[in-house]
PDB file of N, CA and C in Angstrom:
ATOM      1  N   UNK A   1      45.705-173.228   4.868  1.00  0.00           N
ATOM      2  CA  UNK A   1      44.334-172.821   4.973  1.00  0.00           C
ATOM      3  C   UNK A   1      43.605-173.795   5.885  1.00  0.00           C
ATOM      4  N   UNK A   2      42.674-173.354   6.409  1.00  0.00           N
ATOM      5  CA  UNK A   2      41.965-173.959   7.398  1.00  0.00           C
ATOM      6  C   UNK A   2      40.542-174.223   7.129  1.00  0.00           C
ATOM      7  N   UNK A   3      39.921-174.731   7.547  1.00  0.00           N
ATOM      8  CA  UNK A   3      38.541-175.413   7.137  1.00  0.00           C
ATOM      9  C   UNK A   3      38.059-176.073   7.565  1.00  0.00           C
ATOM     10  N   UNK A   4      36.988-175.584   8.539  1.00  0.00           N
ATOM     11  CA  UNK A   4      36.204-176.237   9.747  1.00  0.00           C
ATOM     12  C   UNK A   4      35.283-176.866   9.532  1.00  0.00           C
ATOM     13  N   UNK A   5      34.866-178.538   9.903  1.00  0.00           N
ATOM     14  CA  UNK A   5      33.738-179.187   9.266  1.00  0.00           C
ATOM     15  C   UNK A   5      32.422-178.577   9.857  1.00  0.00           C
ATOM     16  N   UNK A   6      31.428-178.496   9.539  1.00  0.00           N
ATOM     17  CA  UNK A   6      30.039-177.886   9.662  1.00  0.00           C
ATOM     18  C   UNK A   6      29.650-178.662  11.337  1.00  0.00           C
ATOM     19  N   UNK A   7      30.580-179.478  11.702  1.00  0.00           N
ATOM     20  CA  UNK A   7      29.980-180.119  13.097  1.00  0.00           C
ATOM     21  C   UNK A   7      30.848-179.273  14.426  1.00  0.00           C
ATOM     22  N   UNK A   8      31.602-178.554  13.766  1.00  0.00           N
ATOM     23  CA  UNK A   8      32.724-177.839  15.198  1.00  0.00           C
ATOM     24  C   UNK A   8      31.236-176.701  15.521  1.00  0.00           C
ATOM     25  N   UNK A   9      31.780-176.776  16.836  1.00  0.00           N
ATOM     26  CA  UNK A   9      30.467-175.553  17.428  1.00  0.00           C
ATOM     27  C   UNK A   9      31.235-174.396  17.853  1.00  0.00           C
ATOM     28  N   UNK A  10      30.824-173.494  17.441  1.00  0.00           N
ATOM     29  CA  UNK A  10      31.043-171.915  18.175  1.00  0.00           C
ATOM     30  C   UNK A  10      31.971-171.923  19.098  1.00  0.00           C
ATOM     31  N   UNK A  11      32.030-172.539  19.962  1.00  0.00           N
ATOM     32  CA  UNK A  11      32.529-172.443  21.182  1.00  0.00           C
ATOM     33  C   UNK A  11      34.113-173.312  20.591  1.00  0.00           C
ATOM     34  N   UNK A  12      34.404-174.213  20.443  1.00  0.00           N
ATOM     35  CA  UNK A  12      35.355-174.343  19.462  1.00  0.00           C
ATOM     36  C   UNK A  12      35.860-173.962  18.341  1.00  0.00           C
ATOM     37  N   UNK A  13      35.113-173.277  17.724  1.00  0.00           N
ATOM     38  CA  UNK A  13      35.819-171.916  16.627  1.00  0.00           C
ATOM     39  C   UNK A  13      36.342-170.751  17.514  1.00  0.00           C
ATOM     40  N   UNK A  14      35.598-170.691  18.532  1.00  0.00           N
ATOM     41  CA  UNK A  14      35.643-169.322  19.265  1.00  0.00           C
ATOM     42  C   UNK A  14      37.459-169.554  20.011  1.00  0.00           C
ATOM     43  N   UNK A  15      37.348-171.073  20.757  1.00  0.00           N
ATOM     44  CA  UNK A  15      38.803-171.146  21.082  1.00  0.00           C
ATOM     45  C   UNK A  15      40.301-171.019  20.346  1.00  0.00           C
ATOM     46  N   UNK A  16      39.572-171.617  18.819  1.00  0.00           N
ATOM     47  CA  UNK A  16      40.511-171.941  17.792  1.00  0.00           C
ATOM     48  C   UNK A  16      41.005-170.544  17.609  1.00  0.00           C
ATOM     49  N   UNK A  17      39.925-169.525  17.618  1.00  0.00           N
ATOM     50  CA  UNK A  17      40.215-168.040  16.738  1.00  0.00           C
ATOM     51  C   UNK A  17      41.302-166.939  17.980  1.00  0.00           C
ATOM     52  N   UNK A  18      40.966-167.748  19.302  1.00  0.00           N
ATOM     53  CA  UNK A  18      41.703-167.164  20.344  1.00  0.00           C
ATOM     54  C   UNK A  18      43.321-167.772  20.263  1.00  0.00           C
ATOM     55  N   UNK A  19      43.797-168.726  20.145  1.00  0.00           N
ATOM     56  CA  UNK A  19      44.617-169.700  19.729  1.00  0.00           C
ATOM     57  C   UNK A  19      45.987-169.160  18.825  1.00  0.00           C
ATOM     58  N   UNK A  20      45.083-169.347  18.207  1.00  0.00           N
ATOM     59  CA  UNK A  20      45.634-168.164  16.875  1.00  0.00           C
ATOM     60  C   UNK A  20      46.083-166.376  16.984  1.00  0.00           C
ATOM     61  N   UNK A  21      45.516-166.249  17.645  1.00  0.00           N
ATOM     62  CA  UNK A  21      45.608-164.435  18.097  1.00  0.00           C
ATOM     63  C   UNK A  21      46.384-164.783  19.056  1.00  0.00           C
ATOM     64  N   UNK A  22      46.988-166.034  20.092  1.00  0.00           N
ATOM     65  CA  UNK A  22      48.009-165.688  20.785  1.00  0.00           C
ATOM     66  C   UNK A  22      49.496-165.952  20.150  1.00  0.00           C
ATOM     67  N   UNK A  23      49.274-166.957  19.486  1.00  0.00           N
ATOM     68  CA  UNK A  23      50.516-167.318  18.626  1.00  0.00           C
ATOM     69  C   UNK A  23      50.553-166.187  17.459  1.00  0.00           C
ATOM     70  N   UNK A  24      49.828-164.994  17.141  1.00  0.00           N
ATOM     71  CA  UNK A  24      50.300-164.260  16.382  1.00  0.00           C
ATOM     72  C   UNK A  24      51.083-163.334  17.420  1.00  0.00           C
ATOM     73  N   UNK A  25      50.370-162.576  18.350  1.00  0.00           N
ATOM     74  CA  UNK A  25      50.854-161.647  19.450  1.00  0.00           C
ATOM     75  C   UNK A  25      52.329-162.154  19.966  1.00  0.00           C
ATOM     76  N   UNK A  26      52.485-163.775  20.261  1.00  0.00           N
ATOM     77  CA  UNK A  26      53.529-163.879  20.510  1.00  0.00           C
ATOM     78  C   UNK A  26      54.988-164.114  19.487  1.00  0.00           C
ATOM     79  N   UNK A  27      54.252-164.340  18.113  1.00  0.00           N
ATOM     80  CA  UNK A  27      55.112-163.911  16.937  1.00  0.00           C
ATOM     81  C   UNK A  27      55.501-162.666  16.661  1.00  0.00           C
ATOM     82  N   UNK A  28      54.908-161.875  17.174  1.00  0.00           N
ATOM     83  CA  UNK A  28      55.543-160.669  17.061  1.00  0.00           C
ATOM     84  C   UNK A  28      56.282-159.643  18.369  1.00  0.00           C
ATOM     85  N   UNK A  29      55.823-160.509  19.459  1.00  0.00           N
ATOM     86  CA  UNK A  29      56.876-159.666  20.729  1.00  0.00           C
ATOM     87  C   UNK A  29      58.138-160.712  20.512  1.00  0.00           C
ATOM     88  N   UNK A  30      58.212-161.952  21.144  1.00  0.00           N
ATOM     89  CA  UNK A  30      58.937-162.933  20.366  1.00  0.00           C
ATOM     90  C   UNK A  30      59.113-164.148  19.847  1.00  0.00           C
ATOM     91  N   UNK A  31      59.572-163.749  18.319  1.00  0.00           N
ATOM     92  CA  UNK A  31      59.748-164.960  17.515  1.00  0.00           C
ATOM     93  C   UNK A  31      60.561-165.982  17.205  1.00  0.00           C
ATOM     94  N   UNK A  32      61.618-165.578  18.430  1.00  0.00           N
ATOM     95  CA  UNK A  32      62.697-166.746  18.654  1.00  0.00           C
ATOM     96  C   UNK A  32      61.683-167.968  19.157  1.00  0.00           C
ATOM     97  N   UNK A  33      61.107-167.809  20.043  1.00  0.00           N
ATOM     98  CA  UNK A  33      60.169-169.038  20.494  1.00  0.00           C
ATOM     99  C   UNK A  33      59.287-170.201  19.421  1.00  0.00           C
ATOM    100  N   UNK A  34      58.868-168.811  18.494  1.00  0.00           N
ATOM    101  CA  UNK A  34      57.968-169.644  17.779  1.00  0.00           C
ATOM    102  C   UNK A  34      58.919-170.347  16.587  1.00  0.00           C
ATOM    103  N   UNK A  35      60.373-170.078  16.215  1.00  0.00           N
ATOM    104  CA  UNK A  35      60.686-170.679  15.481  1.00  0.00           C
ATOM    105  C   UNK A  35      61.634-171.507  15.726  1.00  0.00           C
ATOM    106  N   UNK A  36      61.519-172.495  17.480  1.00  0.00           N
ATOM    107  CA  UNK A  36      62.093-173.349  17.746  1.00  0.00           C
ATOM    108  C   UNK A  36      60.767-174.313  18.358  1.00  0.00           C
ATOM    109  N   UNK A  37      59.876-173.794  17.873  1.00  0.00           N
ATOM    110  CA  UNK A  37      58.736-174.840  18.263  1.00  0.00           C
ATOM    111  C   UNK A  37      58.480-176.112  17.039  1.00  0.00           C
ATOM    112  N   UNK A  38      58.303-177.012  17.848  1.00  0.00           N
ATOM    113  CA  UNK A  38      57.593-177.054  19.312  1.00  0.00           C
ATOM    114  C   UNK A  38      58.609-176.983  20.758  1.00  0.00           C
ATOM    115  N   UNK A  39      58.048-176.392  21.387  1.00  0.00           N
ATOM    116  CA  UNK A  39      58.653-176.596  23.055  1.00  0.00           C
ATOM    117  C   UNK A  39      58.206-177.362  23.918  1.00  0.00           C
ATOM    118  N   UNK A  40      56.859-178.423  23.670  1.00  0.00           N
ATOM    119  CA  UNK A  40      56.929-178.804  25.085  1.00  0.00           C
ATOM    120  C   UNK A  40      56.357-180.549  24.764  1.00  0.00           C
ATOM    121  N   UNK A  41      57.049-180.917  23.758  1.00  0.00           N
ATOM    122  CA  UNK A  41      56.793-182.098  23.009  1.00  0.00           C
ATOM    123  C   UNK A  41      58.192-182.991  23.699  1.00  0.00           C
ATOM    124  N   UNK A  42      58.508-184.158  23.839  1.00  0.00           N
ATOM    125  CA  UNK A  42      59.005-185.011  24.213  1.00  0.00           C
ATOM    126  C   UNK A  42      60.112-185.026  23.205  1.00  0.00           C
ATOM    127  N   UNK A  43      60.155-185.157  21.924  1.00  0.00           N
ATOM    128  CA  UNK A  43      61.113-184.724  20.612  1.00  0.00           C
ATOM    129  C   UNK A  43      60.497-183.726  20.396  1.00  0.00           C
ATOM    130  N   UNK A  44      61.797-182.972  20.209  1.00  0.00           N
ATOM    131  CA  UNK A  44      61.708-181.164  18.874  1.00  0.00           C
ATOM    132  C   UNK A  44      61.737-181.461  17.702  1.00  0.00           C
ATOM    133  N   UNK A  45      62.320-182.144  17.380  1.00  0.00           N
ATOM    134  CA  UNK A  45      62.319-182.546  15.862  1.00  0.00           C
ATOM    135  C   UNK A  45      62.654-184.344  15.348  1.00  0.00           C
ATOM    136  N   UNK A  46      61.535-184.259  14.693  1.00  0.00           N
ATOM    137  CA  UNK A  46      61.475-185.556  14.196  1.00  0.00           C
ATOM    138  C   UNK A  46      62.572-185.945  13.140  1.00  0.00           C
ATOM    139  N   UNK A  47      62.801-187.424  12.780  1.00  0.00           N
ATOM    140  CA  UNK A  47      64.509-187.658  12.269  1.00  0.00           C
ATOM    141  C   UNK A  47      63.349-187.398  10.940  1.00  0.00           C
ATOM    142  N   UNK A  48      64.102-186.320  10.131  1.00  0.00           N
ATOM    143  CA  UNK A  48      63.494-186.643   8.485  1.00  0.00           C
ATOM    144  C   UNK A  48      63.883-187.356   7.604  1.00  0.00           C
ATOM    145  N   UNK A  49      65.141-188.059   7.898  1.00  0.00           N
ATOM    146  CA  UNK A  49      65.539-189.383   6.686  1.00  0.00           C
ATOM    147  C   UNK A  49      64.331-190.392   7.157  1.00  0.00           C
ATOM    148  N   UNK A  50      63.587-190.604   8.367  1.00  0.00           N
ATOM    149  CA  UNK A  50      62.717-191.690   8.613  1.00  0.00           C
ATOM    150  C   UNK A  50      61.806-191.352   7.739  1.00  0.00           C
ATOM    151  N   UNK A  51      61.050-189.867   7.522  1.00  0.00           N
ATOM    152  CA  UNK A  51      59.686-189.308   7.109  1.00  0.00           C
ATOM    153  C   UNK A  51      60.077-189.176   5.993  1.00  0.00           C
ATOM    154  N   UNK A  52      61.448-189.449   5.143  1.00  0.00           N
ATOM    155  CA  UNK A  52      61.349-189.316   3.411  1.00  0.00           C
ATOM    156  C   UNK A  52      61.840-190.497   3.057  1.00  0.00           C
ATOM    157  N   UNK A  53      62.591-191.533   4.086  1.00  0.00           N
ATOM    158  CA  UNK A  53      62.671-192.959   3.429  1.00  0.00           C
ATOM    159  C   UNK A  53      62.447-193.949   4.618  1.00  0.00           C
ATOM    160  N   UNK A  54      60.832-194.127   4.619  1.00  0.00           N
ATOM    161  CA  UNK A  54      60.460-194.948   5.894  1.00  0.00           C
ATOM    162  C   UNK A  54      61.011-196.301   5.888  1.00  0.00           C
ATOM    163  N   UNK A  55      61.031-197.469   7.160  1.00  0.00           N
ATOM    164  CA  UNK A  55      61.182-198.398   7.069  1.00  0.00           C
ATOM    165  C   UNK A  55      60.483-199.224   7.301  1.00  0.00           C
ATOM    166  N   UNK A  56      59.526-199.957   5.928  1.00  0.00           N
ATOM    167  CA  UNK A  56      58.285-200.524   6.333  1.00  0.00           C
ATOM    168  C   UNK A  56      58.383-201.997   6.713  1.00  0.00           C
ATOM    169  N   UNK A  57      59.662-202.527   6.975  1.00  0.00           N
ATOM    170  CA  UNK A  57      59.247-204.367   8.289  1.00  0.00           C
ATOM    171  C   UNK A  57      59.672-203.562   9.329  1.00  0.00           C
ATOM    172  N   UNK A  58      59.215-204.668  10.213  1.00  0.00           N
ATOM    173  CA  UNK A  58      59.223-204.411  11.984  1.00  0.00           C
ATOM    174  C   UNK A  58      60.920-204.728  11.617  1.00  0.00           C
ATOM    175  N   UNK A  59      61.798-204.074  13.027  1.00  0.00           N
ATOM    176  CA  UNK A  59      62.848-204.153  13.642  1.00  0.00           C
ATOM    177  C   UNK A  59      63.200-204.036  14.879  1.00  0.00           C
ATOM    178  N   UNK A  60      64.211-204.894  15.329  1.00  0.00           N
ATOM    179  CA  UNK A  60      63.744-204.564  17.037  1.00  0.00           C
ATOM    180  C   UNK A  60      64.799-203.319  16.987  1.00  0.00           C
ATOM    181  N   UNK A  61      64.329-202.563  17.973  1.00  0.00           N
ATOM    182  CA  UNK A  61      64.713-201.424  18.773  1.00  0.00           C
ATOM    183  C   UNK A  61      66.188-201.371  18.288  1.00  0.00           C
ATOM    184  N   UNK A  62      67.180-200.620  18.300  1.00  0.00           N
ATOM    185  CA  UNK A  62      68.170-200.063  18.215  1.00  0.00           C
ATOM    186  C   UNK A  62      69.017-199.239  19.579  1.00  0.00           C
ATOM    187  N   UNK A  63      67.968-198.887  20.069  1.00  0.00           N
ATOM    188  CA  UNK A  63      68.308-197.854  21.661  1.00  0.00           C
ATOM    189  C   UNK A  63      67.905-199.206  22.623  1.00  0.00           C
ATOM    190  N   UNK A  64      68.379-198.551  24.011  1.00  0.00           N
ATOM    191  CA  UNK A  64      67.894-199.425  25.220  1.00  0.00           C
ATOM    192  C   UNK A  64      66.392-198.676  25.430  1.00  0.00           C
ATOM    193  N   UNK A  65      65.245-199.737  25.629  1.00  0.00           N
ATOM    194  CA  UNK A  65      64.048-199.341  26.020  1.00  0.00           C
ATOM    195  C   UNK A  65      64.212-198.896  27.203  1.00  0.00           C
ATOM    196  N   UNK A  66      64.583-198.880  28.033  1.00  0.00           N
ATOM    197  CA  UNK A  66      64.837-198.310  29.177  1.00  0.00           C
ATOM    198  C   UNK A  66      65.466-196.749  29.288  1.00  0.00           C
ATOM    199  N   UNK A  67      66.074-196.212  28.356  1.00  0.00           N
ATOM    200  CA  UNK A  67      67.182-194.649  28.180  1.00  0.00           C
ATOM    201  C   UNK A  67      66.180-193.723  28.037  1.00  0.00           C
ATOM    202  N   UNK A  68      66.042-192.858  28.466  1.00  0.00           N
ATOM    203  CA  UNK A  68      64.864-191.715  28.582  1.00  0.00           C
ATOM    204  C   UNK A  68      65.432-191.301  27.003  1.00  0.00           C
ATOM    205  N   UNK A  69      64.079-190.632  26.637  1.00  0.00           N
ATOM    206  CA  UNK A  69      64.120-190.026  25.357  1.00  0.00           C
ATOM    207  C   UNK A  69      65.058-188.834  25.204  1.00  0.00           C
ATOM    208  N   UNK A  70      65.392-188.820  23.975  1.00  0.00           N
ATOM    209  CA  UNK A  70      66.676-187.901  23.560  1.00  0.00           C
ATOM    210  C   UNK A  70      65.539-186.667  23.417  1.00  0.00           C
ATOM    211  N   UNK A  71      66.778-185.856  23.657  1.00  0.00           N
ATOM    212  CA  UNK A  71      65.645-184.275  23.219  1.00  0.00           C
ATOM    213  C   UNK A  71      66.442-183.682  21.861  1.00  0.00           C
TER     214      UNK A  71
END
Protein backbone atom coordinates (compact mmCIF):
# COMPACT_ATOMS: atom_id res chain seq x y z
CA UNK A 1 0.00 0.00 0.00
CA UNK A 2 1.03 3.35 -0.73
CA UNK A 3 0.66 6.58 1.09
CA UNK A 4 1.54 9.91 0.03
CA UNK A 5 2.65 12.54 2.66
CA UNK A 6 0.29 15.68 2.45
CA UNK A 7 3.59 17.65 1.02
CA UNK A 8 3.85 15.59 -2.56
CA UNK A 9 2.12 18.01 -5.11
CA UNK A 10 -0.19 17.01 -7.90
CA UNK A 11 2.20 17.06 -10.32
CA UNK A 12 4.08 14.27 -8.52
CA UNK A 13 1.07 12.15 -7.77
CA UNK A 14 0.13 12.83 -11.29
CA UNK A 15 3.69 11.19 -12.41
CA UNK A 16 3.53 8.49 -9.75
CA UNK A 17 -0.16 7.46 -11.07
CA UNK A 18 1.39 7.45 -14.76
CA UNK A 19 4.31 5.18 -13.50
CA UNK A 20 2.22 2.76 -12.35
CA UNK A 21 -0.20 2.47 -15.43
CA UNK A 22 3.00 1.74 -17.39
CA UNK A 23 4.34 -1.01 -15.33
CA UNK A 24 0.81 -2.42 -15.25
CA UNK A 25 0.35 -2.22 -19.29
CA UNK A 26 3.69 -3.65 -19.47
CA UNK A 27 2.75 -6.52 -16.99
CA UNK A 28 0.42 -7.56 -19.03
CA UNK A 29 1.82 -7.44 -22.80
CA UNK A 30 5.09 -8.69 -21.13
CA UNK A 31 5.74 -10.15 -17.91
CA UNK A 32 8.88 -11.89 -18.47
CA UNK A 33 10.49 -8.39 -18.04
CA UNK A 34 8.85 -7.44 -15.05
CA UNK A 35 9.74 -10.56 -13.27
CA UNK A 36 13.46 -10.28 -13.86
CA UNK A 37 13.50 -6.77 -12.65
CA UNK A 38 15.26 -4.84 -11.96
CA UNK A 39 17.02 -4.33 -15.42
CA UNK A 40 18.98 -1.48 -15.37
CA UNK A 41 20.60 -1.50 -11.83
CA UNK A 42 24.36 -2.31 -11.63
CA UNK A 43 23.37 -5.73 -9.43
CA UNK A 44 20.00 -7.76 -10.22
CA UNK A 45 19.99 -9.24 -7.19
CA UNK A 46 21.28 -8.52 -3.97
CA UNK A 47 23.31 -11.54 -1.95
CA UNK A 48 20.38 -12.43 0.70
CA UNK A 49 22.58 -14.38 3.21
CA UNK A 50 24.12 -10.58 3.64
CA UNK A 51 20.32 -9.05 4.17
CA UNK A 52 19.33 -12.05 6.72
CA UNK A 53 22.77 -12.41 8.47
CA UNK A 54 24.55 -9.00 8.16
CA UNK A 55 28.12 -8.40 9.03
CA UNK A 56 28.28 -5.67 11.48
CA UNK A 57 32.61 -4.87 11.90
CA UNK A 58 34.30 -3.31 9.01
CA UNK A 59 36.33 -5.88 6.72
CA UNK A 60 38.56 -5.17 4.07
CA UNK A 61 37.25 -6.00 0.69
CA UNK A 62 37.33 -9.59 -0.43
CA UNK A 63 37.19 -8.76 -4.44
CA UNK A 64 39.88 -6.58 -6.27
CA UNK A 65 38.60 -2.87 -6.06
CA UNK A 66 39.53 -2.49 -9.33
CA UNK A 67 37.14 -5.77 -11.16
CA UNK A 68 34.05 -4.20 -12.61
CA UNK A 69 30.95 -5.25 -10.85
CA UNK A 70 29.49 -8.72 -11.23
CA UNK A 71 26.04 -8.75 -12.79
Amino acid sequence: MIEPTETESKETLDRFVEAMLKIAEEAEKTPDVLKSAPNTTQLSRFDEVAARAPRLTWQPALRDPDAPFEK
